[in-house]
Protein backbone atom coordinates (compact mmCIF):
# COMPACT_ATOMS: atom_id res chain seq x y z
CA UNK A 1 0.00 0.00 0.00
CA UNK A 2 1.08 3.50 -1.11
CA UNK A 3 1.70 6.17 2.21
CA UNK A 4 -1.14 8.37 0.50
CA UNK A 5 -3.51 5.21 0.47
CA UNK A 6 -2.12 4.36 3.92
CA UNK A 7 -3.00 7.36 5.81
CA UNK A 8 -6.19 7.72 4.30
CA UNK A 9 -6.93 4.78 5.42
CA UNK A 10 -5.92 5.58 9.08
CA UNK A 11 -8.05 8.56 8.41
CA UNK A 12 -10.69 6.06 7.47
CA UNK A 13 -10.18 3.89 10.90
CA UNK A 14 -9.98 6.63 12.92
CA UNK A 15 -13.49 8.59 12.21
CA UNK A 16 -14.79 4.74 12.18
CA UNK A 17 -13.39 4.89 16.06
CA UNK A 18 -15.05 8.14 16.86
CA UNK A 19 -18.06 7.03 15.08
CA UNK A 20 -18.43 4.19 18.31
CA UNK A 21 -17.35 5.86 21.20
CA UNK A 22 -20.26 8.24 19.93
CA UNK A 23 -22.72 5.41 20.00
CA UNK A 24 -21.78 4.08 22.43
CA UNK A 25 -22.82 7.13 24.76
CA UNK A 26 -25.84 5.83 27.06
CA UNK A 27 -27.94 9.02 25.99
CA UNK A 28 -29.19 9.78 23.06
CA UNK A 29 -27.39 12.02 20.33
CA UNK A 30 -27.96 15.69 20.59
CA UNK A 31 -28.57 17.42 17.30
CA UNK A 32 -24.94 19.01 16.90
CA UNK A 33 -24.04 15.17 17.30
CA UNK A 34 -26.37 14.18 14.55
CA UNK A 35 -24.78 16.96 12.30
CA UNK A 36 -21.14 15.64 13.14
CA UNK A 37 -21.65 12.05 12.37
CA UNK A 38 -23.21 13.13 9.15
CA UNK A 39 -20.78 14.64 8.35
CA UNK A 40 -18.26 12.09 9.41
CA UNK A 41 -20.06 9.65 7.56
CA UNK A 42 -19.54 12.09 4.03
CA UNK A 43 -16.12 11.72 4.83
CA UNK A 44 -15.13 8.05 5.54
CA UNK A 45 -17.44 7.70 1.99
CA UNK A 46 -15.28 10.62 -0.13
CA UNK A 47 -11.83 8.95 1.40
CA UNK A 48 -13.31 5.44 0.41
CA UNK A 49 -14.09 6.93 -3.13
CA UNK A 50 -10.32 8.33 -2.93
CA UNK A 51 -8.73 5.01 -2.18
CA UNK A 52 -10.93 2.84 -4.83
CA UNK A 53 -9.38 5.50 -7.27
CA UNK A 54 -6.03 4.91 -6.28
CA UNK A 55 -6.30 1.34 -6.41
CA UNK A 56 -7.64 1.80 -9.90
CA UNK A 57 -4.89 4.17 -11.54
CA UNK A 58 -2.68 1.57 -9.69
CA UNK A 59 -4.34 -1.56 -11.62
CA UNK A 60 -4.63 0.27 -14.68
CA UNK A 61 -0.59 1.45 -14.17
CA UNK A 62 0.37 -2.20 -13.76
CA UNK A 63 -1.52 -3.35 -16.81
CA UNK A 64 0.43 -0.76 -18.96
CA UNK A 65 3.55 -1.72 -17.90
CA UNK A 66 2.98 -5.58 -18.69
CA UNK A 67 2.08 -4.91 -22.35
């Protein structure tokens, strides 16, 4: 794995983290906490979407070089 891919996916793990100490609170989520974890949640999806690029211009990068 690349060090870009690598600490996005640390990036990844670590909202994931934050993500269940949050729900793991025994009261319910106040609203600001609603708006984080949404956002959060945009996040851990646009850094997914960056790393399945990277592993695709990797692939793609390999295959060129083998022809």
């Amino acid at each position: 794995m690349t060090a870009p891919a690598h600490a996005i996916e640390e990036e990844i793990h670590q909202l994931i983290r934050f993500h269940i100490e949050i729900f793991r609170q025994p009261t319910p989520l106040s609203s600001f906490q609603l708006q984080e974890h949404r956002r959060r949640s945009e996040k851990i999806r646009s850094l997914g979407r960056e790393l399945d690029r990277m592993g695709t211009v990797r692939v793609v990068e390999r295959l060129k070089s083998a022809s």
